[in-house]
PDB file of N, CA and C in Angstrom:
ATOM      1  N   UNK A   1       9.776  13.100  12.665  1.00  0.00           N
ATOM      2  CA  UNK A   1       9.191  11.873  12.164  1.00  0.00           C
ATOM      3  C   UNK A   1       8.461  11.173  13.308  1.00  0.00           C
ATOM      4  N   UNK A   2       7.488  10.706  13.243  1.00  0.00           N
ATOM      5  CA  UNK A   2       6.319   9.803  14.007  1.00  0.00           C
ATOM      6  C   UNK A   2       6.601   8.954  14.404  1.00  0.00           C
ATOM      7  N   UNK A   3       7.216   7.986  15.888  1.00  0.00           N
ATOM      8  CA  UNK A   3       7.411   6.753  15.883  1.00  0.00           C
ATOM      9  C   UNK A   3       6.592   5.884  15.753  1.00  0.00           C
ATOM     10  N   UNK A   4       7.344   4.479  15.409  1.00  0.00           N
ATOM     11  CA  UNK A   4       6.206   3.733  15.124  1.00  0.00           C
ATOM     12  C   UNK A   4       6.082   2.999  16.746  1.00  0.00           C
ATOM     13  N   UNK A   5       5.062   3.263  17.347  1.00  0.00           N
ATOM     14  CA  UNK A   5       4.558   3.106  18.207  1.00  0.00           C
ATOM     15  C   UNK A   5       3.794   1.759  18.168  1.00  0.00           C
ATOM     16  N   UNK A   6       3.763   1.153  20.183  1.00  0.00           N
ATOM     17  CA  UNK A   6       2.880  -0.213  19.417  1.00  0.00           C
ATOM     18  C   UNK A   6       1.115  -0.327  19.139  1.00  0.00           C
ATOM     19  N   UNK A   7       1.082   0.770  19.075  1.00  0.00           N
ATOM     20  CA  UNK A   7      -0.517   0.826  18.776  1.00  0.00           C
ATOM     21  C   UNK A   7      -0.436   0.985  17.119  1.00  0.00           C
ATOM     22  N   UNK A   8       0.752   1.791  16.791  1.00  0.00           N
ATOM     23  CA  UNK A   8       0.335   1.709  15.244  1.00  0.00           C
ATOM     24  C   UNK A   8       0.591   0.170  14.545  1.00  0.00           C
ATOM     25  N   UNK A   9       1.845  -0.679  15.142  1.00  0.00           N
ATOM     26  CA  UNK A   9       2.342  -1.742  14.630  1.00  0.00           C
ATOM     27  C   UNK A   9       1.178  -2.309  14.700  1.00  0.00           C
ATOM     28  N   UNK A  10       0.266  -2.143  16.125  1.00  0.00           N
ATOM     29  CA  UNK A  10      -0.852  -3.219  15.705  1.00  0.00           C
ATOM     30  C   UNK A  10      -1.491  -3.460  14.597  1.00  0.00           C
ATOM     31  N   UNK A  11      -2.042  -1.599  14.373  1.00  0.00           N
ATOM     32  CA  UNK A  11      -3.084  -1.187  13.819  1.00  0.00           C
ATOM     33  C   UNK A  11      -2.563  -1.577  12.250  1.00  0.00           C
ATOM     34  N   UNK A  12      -1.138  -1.551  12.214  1.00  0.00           N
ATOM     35  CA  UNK A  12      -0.639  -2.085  10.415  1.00  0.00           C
ATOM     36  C   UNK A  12      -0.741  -3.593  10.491  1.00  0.00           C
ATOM     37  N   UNK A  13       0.041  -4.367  11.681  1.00  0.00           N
ATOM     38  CA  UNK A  13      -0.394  -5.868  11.354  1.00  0.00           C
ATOM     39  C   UNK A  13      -1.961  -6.405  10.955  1.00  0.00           C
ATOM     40  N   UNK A  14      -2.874  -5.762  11.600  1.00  0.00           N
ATOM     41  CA  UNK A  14      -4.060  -5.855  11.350  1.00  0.00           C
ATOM     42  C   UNK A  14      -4.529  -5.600  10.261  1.00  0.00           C
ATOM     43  N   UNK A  15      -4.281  -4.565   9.614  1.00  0.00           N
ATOM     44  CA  UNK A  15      -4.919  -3.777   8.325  1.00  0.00           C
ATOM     45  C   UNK A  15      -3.863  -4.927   7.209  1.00  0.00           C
ATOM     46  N   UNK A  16      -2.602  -5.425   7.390  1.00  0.00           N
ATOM     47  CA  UNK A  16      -2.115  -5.880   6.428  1.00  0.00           C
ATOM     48  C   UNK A  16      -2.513  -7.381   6.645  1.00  0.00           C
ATOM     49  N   UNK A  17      -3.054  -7.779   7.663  1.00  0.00           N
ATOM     50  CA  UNK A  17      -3.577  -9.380   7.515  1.00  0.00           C
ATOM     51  C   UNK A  17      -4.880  -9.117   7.605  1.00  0.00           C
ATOM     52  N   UNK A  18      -5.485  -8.853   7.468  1.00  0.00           N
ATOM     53  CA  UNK A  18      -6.933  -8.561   7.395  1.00  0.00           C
ATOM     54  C   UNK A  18      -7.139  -8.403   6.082  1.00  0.00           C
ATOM     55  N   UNK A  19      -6.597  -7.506   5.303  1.00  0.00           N
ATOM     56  CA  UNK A  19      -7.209  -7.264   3.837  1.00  0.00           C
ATOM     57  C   UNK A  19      -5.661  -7.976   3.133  1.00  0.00           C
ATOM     58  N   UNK A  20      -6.440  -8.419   1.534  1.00  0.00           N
ATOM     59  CA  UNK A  20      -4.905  -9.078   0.949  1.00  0.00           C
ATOM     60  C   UNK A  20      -4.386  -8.028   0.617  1.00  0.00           C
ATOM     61  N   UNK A  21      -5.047  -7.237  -0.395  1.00  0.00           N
ATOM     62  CA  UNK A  21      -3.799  -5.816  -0.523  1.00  0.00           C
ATOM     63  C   UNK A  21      -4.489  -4.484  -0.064  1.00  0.00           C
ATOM     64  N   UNK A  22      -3.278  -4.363   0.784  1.00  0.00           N
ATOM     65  CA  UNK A  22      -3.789  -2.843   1.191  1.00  0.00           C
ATOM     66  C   UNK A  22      -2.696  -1.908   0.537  1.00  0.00           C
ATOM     67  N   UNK A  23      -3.328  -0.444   0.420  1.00  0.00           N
ATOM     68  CA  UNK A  23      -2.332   0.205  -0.961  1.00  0.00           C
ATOM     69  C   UNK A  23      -1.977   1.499   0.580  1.00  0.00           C
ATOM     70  N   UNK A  24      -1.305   1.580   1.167  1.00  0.00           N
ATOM     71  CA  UNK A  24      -1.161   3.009   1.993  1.00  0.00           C
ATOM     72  C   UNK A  24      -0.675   4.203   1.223  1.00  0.00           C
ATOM     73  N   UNK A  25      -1.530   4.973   0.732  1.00  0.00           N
ATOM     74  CA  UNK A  25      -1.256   6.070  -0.290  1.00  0.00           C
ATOM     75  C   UNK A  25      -1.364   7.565   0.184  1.00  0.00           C
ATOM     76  N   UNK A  26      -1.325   8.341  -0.855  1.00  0.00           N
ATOM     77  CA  UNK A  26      -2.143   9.812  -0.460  1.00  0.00           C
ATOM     78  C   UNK A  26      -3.455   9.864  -1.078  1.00  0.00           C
ATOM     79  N   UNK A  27      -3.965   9.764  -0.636  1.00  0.00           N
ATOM     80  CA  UNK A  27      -5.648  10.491  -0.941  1.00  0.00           C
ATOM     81  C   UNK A  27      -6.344   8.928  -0.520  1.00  0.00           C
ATOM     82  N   UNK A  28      -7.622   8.735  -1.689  1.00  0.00           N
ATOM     83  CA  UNK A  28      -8.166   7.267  -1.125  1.00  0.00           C
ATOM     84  C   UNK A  28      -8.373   6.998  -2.687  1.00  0.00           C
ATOM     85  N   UNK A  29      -8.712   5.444  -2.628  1.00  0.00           N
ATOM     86  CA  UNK A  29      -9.076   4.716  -4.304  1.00  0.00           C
ATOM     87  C   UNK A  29     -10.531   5.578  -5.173  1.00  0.00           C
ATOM     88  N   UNK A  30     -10.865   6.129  -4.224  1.00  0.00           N
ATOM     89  CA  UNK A  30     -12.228   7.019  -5.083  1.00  0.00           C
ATOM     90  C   UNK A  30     -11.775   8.801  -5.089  1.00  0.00           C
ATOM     91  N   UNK A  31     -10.358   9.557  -5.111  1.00  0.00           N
ATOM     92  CA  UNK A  31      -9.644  10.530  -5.005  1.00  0.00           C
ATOM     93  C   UNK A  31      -7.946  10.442  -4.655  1.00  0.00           C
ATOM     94  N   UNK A  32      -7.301   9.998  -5.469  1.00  0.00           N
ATOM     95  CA  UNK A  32      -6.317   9.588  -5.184  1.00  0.00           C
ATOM     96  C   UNK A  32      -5.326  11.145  -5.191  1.00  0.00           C
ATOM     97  N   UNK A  33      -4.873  11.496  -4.684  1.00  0.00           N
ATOM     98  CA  UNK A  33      -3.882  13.031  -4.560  1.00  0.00           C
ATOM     99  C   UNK A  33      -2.878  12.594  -4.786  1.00  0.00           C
ATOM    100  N   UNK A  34      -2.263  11.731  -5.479  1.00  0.00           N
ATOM    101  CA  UNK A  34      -0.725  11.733  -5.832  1.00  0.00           C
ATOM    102  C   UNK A  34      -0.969  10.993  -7.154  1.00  0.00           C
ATOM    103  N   UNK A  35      -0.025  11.376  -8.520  1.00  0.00           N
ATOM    104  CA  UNK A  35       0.210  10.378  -9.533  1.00  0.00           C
ATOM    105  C   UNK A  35       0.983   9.278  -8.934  1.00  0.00           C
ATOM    106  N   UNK A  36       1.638   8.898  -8.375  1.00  0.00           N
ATOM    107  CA  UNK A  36       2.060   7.328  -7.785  1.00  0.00           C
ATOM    108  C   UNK A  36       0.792   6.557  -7.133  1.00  0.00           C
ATOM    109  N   UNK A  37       0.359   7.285  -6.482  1.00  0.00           N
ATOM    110  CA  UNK A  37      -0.315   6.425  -5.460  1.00  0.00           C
ATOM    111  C   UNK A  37      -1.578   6.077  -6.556  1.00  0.00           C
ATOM    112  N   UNK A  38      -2.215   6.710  -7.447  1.00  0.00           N
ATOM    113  CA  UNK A  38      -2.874   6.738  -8.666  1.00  0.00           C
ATOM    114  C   UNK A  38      -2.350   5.335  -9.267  1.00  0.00           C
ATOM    115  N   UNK A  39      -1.475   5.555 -10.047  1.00  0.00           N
ATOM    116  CA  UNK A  39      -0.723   4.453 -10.991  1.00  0.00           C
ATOM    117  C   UNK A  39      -0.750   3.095 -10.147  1.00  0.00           C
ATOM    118  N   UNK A  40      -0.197   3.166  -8.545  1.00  0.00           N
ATOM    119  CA  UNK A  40       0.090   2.306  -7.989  1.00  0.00           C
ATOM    120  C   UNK A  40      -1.650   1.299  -8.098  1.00  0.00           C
ATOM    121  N   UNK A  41      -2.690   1.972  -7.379  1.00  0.00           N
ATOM    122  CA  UNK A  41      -3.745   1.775  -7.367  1.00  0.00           C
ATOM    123  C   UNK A  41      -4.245   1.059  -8.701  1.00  0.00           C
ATOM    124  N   UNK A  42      -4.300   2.127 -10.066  1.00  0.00           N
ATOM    125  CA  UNK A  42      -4.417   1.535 -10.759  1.00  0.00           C
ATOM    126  C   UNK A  42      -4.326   0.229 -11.522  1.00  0.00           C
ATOM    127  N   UNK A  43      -3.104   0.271 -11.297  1.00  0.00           N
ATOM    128  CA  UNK A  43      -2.206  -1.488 -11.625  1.00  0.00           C
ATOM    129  C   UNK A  43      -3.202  -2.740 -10.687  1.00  0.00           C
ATOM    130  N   UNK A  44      -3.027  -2.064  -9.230  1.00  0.00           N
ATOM    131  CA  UNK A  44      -3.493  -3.492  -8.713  1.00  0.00           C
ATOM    132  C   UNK A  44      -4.813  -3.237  -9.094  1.00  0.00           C
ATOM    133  N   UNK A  45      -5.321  -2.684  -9.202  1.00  0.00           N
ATOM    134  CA  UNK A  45      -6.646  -3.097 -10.017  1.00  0.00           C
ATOM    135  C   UNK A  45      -6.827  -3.707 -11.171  1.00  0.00           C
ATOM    136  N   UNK A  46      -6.322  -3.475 -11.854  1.00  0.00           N
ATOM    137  CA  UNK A  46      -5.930  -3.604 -13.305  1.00  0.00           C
ATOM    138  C   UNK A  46      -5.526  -5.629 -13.356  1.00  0.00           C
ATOM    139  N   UNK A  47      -4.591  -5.786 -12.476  1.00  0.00           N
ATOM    140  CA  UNK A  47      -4.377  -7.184 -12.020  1.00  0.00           C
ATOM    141  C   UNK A  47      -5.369  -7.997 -11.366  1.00  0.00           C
ATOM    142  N   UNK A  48      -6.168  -7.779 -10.759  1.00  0.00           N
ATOM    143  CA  UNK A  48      -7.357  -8.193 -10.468  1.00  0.00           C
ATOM    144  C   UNK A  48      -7.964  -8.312  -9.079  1.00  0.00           C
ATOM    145  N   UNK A  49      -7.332  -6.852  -8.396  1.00  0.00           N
ATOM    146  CA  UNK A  49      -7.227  -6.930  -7.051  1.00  0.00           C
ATOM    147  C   UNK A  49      -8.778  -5.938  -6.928  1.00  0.00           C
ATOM    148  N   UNK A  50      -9.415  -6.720  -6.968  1.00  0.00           N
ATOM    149  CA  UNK A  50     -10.886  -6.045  -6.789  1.00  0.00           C
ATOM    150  C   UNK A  50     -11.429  -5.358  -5.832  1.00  0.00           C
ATOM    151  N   UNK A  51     -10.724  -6.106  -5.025  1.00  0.00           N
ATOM    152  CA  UNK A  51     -10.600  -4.949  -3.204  1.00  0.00           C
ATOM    153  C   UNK A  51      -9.668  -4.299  -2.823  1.00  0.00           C
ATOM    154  N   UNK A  52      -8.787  -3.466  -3.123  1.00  0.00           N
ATOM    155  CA  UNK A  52      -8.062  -2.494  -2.309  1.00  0.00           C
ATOM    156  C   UNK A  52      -8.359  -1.853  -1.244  1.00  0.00           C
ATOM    157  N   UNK A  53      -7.782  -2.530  -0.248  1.00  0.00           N
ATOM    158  CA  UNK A  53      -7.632  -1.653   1.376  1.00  0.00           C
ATOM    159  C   UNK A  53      -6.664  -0.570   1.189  1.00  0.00           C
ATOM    160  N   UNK A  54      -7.602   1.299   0.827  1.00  0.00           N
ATOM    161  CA  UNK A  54      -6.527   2.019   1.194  1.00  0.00           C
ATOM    162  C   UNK A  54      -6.414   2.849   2.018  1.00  0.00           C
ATOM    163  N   UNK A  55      -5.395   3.152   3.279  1.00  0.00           N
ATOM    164  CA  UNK A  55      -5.434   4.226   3.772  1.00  0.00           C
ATOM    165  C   UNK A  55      -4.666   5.365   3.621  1.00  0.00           C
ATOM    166  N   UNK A  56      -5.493   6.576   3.615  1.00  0.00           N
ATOM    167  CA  UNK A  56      -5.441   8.108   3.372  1.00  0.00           C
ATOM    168  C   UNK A  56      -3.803   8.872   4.213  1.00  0.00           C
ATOM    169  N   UNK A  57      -2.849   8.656   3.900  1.00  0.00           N
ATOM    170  CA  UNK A  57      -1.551   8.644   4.652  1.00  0.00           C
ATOM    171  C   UNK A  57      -1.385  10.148   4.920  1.00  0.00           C
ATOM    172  N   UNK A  58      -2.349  11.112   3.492  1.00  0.00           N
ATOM    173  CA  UNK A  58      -2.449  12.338   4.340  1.00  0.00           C
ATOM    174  C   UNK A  58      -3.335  12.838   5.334  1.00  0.00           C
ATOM    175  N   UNK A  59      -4.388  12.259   5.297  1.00  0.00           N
ATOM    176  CA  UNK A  59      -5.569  12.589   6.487  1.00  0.00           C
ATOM    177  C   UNK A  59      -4.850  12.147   7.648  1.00  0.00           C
ATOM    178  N   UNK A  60      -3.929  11.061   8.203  1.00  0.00           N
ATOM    179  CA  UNK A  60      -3.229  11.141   9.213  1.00  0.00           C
ATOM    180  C   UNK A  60      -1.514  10.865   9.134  1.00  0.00           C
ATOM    181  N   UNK A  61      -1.181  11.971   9.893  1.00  0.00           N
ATOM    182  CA  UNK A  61       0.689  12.558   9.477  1.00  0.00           C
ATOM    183  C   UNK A  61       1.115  11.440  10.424  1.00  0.00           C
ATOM    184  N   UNK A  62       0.406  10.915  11.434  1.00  0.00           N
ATOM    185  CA  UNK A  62       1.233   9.824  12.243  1.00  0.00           C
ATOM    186  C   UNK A  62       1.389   8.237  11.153  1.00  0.00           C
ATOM    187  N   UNK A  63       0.695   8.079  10.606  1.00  0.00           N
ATOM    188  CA  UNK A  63       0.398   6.937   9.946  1.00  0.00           C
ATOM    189  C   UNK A  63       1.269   6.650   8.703  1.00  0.00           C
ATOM    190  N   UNK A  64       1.796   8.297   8.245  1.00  0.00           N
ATOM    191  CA  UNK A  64       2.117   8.514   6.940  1.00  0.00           C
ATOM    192  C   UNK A  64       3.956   8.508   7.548  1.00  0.00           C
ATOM    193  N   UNK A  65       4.640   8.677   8.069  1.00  0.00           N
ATOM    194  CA  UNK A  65       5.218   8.680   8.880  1.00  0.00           C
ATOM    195  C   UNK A  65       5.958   7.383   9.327  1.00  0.00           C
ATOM    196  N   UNK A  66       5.158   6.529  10.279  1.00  0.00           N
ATOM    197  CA  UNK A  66       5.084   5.661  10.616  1.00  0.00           C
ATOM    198  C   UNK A  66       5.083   4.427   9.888  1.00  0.00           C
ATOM    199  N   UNK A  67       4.315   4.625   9.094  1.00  0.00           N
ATOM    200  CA  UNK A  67       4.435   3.403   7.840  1.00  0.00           C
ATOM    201  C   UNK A  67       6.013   2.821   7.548  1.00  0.00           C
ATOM    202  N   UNK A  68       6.875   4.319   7.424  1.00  0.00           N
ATOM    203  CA  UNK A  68       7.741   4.005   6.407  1.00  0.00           C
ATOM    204  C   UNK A  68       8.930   3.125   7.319  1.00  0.00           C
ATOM    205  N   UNK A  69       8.484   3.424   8.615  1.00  0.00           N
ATOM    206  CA  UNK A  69       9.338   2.402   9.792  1.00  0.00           C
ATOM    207  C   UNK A  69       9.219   0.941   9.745  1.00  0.00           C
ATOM    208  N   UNK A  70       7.568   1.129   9.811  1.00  0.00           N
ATOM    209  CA  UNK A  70       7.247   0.034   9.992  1.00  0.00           C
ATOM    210  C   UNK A  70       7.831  -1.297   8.496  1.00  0.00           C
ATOM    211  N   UNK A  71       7.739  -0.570   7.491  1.00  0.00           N
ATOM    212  CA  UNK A  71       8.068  -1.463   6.475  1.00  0.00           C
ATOM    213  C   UNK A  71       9.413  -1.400   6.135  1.00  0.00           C
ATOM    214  N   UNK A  72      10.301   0.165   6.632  1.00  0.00           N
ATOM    215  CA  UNK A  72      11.773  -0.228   6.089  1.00  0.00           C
ATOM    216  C   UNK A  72      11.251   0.457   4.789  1.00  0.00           C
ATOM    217  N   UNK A  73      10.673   0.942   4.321  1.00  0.00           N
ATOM    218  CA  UNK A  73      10.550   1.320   2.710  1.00  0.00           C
ATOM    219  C   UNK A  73      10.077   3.181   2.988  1.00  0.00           C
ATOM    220  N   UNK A  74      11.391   3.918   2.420  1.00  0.00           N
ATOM    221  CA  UNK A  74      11.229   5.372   2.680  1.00  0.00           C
ATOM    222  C   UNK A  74      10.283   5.663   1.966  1.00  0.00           C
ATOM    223  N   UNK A  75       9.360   5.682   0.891  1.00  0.00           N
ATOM    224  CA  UNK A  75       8.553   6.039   0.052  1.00  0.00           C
ATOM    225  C   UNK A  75       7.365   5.715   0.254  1.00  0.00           C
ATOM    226  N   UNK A  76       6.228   6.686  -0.595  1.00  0.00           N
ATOM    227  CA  UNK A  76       5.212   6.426  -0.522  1.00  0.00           C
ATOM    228  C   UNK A  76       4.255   6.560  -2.034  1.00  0.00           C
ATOM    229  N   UNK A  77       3.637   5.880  -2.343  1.00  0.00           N
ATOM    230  CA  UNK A  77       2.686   4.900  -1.809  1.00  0.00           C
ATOM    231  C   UNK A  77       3.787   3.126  -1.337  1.00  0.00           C
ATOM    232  N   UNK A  78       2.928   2.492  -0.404  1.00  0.00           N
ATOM    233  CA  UNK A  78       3.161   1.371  -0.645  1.00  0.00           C
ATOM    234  C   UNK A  78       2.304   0.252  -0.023  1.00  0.00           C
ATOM    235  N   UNK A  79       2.449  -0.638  -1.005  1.00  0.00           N
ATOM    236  CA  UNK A  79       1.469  -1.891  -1.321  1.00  0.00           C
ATOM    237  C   UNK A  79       2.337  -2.970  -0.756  1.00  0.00           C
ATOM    238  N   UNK A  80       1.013  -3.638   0.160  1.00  0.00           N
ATOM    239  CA  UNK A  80       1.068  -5.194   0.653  1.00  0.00           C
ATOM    240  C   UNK A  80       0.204  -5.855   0.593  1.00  0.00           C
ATOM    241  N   UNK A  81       0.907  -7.106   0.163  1.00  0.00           N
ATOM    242  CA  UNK A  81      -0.271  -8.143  -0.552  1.00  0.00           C
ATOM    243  C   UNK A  81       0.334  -9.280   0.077  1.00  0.00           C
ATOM    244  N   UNK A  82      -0.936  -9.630   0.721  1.00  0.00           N
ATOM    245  CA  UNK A  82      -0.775 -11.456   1.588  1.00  0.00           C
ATOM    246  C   UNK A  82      -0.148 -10.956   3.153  1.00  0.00           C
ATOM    247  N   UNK A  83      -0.095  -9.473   3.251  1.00  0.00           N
ATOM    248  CA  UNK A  83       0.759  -9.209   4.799  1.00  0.00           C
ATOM    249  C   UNK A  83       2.151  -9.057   4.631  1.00  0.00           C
ATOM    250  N   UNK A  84       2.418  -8.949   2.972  1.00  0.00           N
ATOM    251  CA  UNK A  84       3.602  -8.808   2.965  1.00  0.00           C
ATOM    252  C   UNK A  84       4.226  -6.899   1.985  1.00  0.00           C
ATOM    253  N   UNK A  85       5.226  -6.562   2.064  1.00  0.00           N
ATOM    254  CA  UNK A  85       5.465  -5.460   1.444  1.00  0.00           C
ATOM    255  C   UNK A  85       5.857  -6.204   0.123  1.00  0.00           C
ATOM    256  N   UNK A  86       5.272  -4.967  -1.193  1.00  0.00           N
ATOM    257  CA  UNK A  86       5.589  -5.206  -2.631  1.00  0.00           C
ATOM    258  C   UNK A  86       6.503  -4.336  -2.741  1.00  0.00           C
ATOM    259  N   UNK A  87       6.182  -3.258  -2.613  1.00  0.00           N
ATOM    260  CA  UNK A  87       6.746  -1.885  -2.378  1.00  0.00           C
ATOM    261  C   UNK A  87       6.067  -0.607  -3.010  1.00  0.00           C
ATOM    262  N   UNK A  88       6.989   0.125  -3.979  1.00  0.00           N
ATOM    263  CA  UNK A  88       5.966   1.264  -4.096  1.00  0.00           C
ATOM    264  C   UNK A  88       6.006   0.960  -5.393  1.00  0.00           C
ATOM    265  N   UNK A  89       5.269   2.645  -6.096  1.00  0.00           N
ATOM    266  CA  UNK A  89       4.466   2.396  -7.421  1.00  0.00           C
ATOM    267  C   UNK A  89       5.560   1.773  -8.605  1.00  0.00           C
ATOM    268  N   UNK A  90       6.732   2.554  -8.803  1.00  0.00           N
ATOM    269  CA  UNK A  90       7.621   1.697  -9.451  1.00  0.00           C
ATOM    270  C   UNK A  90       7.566  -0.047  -9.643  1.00  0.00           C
ATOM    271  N   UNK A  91       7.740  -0.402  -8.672  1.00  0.00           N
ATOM    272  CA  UNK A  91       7.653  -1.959  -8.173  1.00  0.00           C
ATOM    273  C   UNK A  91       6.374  -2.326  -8.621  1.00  0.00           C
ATOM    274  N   UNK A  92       5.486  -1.657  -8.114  1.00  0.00           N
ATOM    275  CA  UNK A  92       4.293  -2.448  -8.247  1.00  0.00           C
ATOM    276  C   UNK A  92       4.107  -2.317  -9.848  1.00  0.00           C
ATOM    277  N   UNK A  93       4.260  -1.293 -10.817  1.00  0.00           N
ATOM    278  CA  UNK A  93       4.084  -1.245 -12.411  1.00  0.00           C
ATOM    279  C   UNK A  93       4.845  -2.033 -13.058  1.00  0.00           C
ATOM    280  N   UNK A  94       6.023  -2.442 -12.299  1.00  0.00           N
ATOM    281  CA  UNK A  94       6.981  -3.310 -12.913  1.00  0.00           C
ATOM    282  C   UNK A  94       6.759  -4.684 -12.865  1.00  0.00           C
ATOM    283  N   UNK A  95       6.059  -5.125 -12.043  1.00  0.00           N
ATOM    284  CA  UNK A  95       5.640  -6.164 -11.572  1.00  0.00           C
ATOM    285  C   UNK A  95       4.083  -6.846 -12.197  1.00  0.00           C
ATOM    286  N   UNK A  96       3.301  -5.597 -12.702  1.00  0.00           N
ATOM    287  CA  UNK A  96       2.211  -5.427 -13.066  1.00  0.00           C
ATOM    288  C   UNK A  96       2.295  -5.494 -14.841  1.00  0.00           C
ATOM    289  N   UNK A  97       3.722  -5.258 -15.301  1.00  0.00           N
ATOM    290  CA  UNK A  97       4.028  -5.605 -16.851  1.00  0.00           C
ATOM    291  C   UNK A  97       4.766  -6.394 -16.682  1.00  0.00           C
ATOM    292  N   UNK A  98       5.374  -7.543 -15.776  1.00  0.00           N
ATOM    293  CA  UNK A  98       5.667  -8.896 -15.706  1.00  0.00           C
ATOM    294  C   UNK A  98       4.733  -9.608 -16.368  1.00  0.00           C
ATOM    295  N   UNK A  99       3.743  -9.323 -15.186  1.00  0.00           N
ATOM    296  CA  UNK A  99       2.902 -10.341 -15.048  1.00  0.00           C
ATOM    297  C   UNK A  99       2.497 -10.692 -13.854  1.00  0.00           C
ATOM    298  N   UNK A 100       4.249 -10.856 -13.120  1.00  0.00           N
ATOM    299  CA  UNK A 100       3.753 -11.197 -11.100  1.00  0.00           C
ATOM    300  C   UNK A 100       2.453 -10.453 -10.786  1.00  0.00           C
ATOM    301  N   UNK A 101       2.156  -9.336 -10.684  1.00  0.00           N
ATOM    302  CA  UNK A 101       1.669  -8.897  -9.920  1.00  0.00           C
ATOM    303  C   UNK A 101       0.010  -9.505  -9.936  1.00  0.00           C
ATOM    304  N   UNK A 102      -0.434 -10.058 -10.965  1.00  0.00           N
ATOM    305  CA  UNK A 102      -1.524 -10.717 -11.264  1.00  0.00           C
ATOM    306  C   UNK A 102      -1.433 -11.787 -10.715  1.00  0.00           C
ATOM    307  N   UNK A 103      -0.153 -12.914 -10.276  1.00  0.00           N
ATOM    308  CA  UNK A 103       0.229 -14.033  -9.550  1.00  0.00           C
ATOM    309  C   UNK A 103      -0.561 -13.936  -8.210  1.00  0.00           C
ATOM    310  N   UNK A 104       0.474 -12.348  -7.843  1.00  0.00           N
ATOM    311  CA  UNK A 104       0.094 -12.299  -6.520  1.00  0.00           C
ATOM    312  C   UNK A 104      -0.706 -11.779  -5.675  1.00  0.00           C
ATOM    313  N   UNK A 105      -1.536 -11.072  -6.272  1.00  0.00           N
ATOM    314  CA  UNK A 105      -2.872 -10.721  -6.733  1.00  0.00           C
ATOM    315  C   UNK A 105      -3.811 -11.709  -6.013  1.00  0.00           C
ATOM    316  N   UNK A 106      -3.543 -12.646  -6.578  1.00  0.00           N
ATOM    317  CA  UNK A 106      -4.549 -14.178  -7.016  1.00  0.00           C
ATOM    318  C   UNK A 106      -4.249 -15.058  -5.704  1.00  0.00           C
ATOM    319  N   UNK A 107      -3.020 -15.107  -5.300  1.00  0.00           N
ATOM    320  CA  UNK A 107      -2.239 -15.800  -4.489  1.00  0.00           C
ATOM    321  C   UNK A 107      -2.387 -17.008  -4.265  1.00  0.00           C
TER     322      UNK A 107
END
């Protein structure tokens, strides 16, 4: 497993305060390679997240890896919105037939 190193912590604090939701998946929002990371994507779109920041967790094994340190969350895909973790696609669909996820979406 990849540590999370402090160049990556940067490189996630940045990417997660910089954009409101970033989706860290497999593939990207225009080829998504996983049904989660798909669904996950989908939803926040669907809620009204018109910009998704995503990065490609298989194009780099350090990142894909690393993520899951950095957030404490073994799985993948996963979504942060406002700089914060939602979690993965489960969460985020569940959240997305609440209702929250359109809340926080909007923020």
């Amino acid at each position: 497993m990849a540590a999370l190193t402090p160049e990556l912590k940067a490189r996630f604090d940045r990417e997660t305060s910089q954009h409101r939701v970033v989706l860290y998946m497999k593939g990207n929002k225009l080829f998504p390679r996983c049904g989660f990371s798909a669904n996950a994507l989908a939803a926040l779109q669907a809620a009204g997240a018109a910009d998704v920041y995503t990065v490609d967790v298989l194009a780099e094994p350090d990142v894909r890896e690393a993520i899951k340190e950095y957030s404490g969350w073994p799985t993948l895909p996963q979504a942060f919105i406002g700089g914060q973790l939602v979690g993965g696609s489960d969460i985020v669909r569940d959240l997305a037939e609440s209702g929250e996820l359109a809340k926080l979406v909007k923020g």
